[in-house]
C-alpha atoms as a PDB file:
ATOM      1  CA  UNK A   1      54.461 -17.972  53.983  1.00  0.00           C
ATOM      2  CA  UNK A   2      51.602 -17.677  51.242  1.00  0.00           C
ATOM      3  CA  UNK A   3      48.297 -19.709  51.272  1.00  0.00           C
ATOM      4  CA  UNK A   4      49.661 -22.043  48.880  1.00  0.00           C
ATOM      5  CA  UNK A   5      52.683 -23.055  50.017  1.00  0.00           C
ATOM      6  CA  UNK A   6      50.801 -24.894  53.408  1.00  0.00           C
ATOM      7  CA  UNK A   7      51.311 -28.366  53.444  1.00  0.00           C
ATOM      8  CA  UNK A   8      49.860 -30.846  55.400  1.00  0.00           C
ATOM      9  CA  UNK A   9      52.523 -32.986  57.084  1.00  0.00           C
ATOM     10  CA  UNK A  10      52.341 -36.289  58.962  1.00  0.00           C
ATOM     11  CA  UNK A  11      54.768 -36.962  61.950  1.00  0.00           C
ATOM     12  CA  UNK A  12      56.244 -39.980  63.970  1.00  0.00           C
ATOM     13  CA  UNK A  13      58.488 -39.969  66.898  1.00  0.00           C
ATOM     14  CA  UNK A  14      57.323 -36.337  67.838  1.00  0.00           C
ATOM     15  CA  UNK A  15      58.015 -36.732  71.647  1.00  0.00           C
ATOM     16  CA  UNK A  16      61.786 -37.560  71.072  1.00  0.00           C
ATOM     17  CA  UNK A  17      64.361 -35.203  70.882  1.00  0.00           C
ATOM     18  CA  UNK A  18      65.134 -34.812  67.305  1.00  0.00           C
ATOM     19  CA  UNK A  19      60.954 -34.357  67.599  1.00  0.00           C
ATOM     20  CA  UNK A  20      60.731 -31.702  69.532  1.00  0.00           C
ATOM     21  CA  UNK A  21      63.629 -29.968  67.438  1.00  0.00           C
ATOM     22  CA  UNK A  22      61.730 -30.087  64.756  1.00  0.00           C
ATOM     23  CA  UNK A  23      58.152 -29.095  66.034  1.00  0.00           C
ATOM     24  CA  UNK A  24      60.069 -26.209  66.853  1.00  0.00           C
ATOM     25  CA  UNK A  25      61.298 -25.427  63.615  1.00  0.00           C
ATOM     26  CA  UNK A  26      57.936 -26.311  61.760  1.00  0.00           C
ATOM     27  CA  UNK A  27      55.653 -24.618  64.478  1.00  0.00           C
ATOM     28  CA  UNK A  28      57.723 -21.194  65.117  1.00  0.00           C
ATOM     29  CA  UNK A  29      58.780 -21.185  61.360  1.00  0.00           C
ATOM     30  CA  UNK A  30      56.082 -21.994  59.575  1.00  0.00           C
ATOM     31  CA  UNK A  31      52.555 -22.014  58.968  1.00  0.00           C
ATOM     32  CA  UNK A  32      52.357 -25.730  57.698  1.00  0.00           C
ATOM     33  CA  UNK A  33      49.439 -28.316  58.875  1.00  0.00           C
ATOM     34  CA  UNK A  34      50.687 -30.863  61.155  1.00  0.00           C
ATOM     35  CA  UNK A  35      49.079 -34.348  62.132  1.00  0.00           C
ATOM     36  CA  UNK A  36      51.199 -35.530  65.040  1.00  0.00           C
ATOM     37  CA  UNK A  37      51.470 -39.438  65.841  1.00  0.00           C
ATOM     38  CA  UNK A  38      51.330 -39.183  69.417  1.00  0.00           C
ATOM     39  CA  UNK A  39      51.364 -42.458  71.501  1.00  0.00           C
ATOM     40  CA  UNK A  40      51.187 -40.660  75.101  1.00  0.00           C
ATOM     41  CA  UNK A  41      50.541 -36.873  75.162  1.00  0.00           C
ATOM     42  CA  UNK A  42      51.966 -36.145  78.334  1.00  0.00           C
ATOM     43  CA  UNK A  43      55.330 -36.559  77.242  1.00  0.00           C
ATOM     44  CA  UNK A  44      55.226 -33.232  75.102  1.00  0.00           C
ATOM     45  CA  UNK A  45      57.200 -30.487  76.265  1.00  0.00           C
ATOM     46  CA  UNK A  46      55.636 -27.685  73.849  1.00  0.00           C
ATOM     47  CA  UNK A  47      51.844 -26.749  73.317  1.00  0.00           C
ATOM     48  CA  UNK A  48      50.643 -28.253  70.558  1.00  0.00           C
ATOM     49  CA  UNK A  49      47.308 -25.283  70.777  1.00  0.00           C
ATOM     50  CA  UNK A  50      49.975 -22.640  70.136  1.00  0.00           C
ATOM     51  CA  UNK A  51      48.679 -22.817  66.328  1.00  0.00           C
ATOM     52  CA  UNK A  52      44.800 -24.020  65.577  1.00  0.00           C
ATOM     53  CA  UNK A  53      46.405 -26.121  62.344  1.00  0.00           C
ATOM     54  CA  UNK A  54      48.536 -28.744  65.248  1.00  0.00           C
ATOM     55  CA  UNK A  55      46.422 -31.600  64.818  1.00  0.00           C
ATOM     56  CA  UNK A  56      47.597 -34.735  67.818  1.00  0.00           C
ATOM     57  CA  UNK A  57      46.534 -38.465  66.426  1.00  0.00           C
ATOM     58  CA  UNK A  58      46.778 -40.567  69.223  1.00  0.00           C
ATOM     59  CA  UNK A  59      48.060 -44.025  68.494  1.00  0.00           C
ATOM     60  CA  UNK A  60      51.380 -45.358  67.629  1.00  0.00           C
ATOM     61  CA  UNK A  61      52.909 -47.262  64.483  1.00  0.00           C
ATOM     62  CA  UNK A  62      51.261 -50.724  65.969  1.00  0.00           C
ATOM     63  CA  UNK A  63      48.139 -49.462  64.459  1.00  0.00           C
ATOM     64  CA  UNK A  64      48.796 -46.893  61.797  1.00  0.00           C
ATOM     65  CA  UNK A  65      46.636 -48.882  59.223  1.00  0.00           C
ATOM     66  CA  UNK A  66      43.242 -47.107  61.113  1.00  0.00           C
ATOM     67  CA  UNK A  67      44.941 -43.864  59.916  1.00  0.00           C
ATOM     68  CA  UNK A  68      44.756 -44.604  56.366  1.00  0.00           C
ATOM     69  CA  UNK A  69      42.640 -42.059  54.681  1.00  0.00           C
ATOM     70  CA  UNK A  70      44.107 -39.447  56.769  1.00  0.00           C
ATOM     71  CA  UNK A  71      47.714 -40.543  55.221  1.00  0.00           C
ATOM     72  CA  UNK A  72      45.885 -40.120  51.582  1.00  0.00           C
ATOM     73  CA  UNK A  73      45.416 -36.764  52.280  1.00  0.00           C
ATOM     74  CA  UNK A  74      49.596 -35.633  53.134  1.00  0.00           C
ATOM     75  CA  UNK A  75      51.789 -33.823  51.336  1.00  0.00           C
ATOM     76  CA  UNK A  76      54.879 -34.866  53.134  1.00  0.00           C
ATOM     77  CA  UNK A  77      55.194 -37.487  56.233  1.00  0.00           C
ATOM     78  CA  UNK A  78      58.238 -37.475  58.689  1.00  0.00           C
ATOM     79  CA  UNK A  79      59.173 -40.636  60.018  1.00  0.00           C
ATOM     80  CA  UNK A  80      61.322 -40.421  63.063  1.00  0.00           C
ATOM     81  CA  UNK A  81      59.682 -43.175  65.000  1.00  0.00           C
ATOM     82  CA  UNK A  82      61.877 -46.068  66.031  1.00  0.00           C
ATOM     83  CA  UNK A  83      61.515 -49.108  68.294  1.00  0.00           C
ATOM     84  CA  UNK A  84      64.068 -50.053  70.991  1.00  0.00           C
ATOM     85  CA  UNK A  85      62.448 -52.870  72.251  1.00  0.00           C
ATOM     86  CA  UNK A  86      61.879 -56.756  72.461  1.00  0.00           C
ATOM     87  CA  UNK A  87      63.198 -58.253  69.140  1.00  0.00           C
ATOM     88  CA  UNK A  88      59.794 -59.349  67.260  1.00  0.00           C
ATOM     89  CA  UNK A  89      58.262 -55.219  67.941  1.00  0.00           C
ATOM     90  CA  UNK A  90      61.811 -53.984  66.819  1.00  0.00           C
ATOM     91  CA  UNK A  91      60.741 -55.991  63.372  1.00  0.00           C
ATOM     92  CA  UNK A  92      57.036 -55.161  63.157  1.00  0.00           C
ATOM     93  CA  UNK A  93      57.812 -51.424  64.301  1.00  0.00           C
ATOM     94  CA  UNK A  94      60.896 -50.276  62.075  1.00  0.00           C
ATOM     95  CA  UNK A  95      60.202 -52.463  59.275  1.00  0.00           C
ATOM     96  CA  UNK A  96      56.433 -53.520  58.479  1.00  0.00           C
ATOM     97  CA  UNK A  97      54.429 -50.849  60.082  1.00  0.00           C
ATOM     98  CA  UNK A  98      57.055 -47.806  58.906  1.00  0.00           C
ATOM     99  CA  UNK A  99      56.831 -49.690  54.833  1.00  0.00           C
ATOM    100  CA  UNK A 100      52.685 -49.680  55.854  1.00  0.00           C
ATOM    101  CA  UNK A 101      52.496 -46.280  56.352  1.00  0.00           C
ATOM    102  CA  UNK A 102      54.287 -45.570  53.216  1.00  0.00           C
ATOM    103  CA  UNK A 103      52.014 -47.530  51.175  1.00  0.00           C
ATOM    104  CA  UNK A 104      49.197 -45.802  52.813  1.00  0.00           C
ATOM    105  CA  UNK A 105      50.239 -42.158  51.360  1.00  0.00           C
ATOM    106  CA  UNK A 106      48.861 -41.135  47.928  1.00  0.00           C
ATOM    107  CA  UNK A 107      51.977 -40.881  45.525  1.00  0.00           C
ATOM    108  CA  UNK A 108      49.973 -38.655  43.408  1.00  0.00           C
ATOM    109  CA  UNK A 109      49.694 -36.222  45.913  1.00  0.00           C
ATOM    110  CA  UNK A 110      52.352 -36.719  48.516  1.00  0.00           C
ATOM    111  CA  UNK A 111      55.461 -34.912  47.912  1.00  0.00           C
ATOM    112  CA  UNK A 112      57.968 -36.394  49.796  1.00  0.00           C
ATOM    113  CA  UNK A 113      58.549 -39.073  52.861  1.00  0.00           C
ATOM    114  CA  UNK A 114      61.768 -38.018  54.976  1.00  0.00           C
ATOM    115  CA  UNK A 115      62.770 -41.236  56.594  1.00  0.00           C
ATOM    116  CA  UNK A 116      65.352 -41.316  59.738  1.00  0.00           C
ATOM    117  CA  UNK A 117      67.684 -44.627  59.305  1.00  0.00           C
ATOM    118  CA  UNK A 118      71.330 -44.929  61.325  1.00  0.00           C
ATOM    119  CA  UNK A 119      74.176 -44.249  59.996  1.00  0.00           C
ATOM    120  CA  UNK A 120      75.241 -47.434  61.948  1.00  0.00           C
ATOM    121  CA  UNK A 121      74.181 -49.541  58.607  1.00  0.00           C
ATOM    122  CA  UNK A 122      76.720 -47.358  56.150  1.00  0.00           C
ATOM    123  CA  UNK A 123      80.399 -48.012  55.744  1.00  0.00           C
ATOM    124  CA  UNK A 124      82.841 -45.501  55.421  1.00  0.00           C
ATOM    125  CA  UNK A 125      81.714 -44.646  51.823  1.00  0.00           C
ATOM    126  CA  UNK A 126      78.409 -44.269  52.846  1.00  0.00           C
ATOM    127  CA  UNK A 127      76.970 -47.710  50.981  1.00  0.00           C
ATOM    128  CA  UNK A 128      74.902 -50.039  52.849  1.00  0.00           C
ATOM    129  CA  UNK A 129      76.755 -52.567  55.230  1.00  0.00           C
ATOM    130  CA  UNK A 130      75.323 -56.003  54.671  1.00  0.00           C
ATOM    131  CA  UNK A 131      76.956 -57.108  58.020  1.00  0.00           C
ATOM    132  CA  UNK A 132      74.447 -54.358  59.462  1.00  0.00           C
ATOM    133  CA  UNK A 133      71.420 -56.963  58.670  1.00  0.00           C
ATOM    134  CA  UNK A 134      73.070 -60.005  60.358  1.00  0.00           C
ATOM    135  CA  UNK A 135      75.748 -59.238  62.931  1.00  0.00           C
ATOM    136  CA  UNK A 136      74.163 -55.833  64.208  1.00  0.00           C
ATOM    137  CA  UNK A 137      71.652 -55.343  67.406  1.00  0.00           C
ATOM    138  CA  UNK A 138      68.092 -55.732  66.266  1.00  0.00           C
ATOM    139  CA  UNK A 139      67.926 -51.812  66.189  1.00  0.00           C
ATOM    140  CA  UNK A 140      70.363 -51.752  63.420  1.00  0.00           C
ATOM    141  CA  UNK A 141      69.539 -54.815  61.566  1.00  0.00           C
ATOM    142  CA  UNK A 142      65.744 -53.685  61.594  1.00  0.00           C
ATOM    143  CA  UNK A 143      67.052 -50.356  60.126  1.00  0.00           C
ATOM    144  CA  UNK A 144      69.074 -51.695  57.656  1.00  0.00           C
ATOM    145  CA  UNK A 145      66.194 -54.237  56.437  1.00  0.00           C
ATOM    146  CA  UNK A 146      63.765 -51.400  56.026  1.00  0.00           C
ATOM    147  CA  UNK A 147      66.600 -49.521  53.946  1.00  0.00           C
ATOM    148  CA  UNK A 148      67.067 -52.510  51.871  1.00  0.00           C
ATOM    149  CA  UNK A 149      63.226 -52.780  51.089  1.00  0.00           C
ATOM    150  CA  UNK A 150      63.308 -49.051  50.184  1.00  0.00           C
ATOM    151  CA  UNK A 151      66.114 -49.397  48.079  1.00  0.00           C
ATOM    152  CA  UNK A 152      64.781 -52.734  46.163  1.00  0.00           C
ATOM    153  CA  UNK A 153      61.393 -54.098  45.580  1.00  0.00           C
ATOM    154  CA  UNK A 154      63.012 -57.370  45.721  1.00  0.00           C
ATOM    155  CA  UNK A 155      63.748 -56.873  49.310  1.00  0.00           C
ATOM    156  CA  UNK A 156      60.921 -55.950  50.614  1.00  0.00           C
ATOM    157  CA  UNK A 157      59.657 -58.001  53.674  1.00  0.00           C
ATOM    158  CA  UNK A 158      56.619 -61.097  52.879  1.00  0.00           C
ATOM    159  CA  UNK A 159      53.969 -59.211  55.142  1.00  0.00           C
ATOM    160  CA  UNK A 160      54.521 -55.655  52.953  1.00  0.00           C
ATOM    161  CA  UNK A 161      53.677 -55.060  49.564  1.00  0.00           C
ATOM    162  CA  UNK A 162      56.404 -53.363  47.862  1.00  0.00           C
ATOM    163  CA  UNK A 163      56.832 -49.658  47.415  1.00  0.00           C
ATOM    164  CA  UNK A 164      55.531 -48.146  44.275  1.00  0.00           C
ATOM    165  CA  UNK A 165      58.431 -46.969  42.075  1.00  0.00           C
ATOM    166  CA  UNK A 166      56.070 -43.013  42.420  1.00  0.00           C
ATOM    167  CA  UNK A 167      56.287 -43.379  46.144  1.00  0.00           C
ATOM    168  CA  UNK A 168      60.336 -44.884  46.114  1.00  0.00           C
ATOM    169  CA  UNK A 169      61.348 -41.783  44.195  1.00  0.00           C
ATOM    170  CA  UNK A 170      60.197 -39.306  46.799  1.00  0.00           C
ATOM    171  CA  UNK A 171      62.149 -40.511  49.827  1.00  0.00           C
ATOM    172  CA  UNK A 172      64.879 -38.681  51.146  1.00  0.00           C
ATOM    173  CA  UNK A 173      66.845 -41.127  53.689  1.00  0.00           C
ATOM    174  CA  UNK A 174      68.428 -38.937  57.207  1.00  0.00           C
ATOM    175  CA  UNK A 175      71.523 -41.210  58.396  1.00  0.00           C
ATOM    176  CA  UNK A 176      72.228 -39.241  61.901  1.00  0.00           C
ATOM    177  CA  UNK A 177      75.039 -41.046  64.063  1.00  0.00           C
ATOM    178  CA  UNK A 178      75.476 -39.187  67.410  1.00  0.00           C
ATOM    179  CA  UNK A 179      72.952 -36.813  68.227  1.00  0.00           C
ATOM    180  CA  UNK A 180      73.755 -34.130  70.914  1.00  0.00           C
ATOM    181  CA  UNK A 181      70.713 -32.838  72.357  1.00  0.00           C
ATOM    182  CA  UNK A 182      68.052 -31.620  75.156  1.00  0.00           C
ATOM    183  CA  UNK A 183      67.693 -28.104  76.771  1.00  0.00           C
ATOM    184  CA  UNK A 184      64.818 -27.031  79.532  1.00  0.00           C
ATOM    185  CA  UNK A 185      61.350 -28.119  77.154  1.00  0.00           C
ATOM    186  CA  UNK A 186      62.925 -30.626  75.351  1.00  0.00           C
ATOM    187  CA  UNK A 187      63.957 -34.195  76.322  1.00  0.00           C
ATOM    188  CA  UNK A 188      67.714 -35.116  76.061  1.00  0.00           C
ATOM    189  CA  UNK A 189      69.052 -37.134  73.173  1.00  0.00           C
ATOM    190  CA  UNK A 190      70.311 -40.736  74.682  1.00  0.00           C
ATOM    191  CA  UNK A 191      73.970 -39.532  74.166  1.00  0.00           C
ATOM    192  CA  UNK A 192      73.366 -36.654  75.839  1.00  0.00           C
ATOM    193  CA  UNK A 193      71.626 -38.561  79.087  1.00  0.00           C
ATOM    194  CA  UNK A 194      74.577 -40.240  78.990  1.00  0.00           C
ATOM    195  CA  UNK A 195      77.370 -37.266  78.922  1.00  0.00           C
ATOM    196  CA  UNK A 196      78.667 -37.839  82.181  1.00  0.00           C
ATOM    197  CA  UNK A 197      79.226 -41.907  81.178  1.00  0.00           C
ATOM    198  CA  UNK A 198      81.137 -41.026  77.855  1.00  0.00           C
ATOM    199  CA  UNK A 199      83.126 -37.853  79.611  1.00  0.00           C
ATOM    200  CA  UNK A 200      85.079 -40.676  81.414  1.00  0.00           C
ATOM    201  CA  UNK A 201      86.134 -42.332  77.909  1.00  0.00           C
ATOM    202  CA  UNK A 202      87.043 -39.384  75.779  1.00  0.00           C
ATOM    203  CA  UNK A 203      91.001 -39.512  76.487  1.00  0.00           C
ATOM    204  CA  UNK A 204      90.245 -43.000  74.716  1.00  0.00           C
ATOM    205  CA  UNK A 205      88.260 -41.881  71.676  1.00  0.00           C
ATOM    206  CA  UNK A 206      91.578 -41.272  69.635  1.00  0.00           C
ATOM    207  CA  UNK A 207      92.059 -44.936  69.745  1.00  0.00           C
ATOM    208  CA  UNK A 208      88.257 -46.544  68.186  1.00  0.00           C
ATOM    209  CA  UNK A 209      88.367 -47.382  64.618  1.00  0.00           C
ATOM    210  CA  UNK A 210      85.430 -48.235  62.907  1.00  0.00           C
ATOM    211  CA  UNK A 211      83.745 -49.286  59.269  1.00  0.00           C
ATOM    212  CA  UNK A 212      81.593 -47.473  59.476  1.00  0.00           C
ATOM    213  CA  UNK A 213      80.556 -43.451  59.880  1.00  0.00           C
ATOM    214  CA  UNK A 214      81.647 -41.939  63.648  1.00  0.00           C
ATOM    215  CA  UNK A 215      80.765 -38.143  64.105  1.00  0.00           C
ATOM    216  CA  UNK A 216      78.544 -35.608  66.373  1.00  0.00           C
ATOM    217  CA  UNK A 217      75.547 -33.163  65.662  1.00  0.00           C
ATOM    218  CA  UNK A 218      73.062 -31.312  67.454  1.00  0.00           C
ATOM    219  CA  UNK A 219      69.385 -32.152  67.241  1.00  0.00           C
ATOM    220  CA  UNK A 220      68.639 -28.556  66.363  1.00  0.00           C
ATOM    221  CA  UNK A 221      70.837 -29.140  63.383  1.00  0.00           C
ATOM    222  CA  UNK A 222      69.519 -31.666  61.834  1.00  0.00           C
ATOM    223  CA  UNK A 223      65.520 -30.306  62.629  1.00  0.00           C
ATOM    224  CA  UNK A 224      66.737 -27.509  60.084  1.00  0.00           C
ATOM    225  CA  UNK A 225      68.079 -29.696  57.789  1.00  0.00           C
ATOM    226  CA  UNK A 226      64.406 -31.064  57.462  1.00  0.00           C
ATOM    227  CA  UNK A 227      62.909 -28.239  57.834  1.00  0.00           C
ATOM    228  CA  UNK A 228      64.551 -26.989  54.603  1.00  0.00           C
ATOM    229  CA  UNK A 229      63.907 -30.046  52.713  1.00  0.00           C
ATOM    230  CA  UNK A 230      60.212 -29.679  53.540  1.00  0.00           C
ATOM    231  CA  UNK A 231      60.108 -26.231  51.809  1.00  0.00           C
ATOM    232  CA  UNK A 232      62.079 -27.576  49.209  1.00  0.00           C
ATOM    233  CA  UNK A 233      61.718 -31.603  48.115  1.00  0.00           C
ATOM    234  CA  UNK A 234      64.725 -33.090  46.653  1.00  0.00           C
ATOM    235  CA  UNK A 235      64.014 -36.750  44.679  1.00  0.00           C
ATOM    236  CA  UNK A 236      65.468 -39.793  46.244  1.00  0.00           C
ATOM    237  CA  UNK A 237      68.087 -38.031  48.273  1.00  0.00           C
ATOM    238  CA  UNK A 238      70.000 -39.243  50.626  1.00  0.00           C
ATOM    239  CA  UNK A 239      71.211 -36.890  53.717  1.00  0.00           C
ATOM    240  CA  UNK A 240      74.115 -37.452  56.206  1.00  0.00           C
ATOM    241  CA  UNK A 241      73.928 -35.475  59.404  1.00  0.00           C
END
């Protein structure tokens, strides 16, 4: 890759699968800068010294305002991080903090933000359920209330400034639905922890209807698929795998 191709990309959710899919892709691939949010370092299961250019930033998304004029300086930021957990960090995690650090990039320079929703908030023609924001888990209605506020500056939450119409245009929006994944070195997806639970049902699969979008891919997959879009920004895409 030539000199001025490098970018300097910002990551979340590294230590997941999907993560460590794509730190593989961007690492062994190519030569590109990357500033890894990193809350506990010991769950890696690469080197991050195999290139001099692997910067980790230890923290998490409760406190990425202190990384501010580090963001200012990114040409692209990844955004895989999610929150599973009580209902009020669910909220300040997926919504506030992940619309924060998009403010906090420079839309002058940044090229691009590739943010990972759910397919779990799209219907079968791939528009936004609005059941998704009242009737689903607080995993998927967090998800679909930071999609809103991406979509519309009307929707955007009371403690986040909007998104600047420069910044809005630049996100590409990854809907993954079941994510296969995990191999010796990297961590298993949760589907894929749970193979031996979901063997028992398959005879029964045939039978589940559902609004909304219901298919498989591999973690590997889908770390290409950004991969490729980091080489090669689209504007205001939006990308099933």
């Amino acid at each position: 890759m030539g000199m001025a191709s490098l970018k300097r990309i910002f990551i979340t959710g590294i230590s997941g699968c999907i993560g460590h899919y794509l730190a593989d892709e961007l690492i062994q691939g190519t030569d590109h800068e990357l500033f890894l949010l990193v809350r506990n370092p010991d769950k890696l299961q690469f080197d991050p010294q195999l290139r001099s250019n692997i910067h980790l930033i230890p923290g998490d998304m409760g406190n990425i305002e202190v990384h501010k004029d580090l963001l200012q300086t990114m040409d692209c930021a990844i955004l895989i991080a999610t929150s599973w957990g009580d209902r009020q960090e669910t909220y300040n995690i997926n919504v506030v903090k992940t619309l924060t650090l998009i403010n906090l990039l420079n839309p002058e320079r940044c090229e691009q933000v590739i943010y990972f929703s759910t397919a779990s908030i799209l219907d079968r023609q791939g528009q936004p359920l609005p059941e998704a924001g009242s009737l689903g888990t607080d995993y998927i209605r967090t998800k679909y209330l930071c999609h809103q506020a991406l979509e519309s500056h009307h929707d955007s939450p009371p403690e986040v400034t909007p998104i600047a119409e420069a910044m809005a245009n630049k996100i590409t929006v990854v809907y993954p639905t079941l994510v296969f994944g995990g191999e010796p070195g990297k961590p298993y997806s949760h589907l894929s922890g749970g193979l031996g639970e979901i063997l028992r049902w398959l005879p029964l699969i045939r039978w589940f209807r559902a609004d909304g979008s219901f298919h498989f891919i591999h973690g590997r997959d889908i770390a290409r698929m950004v991969a490729y879009y980091v080489d090669n920004p689209p504007r205001n895409e939006l990308m099933w795998c």
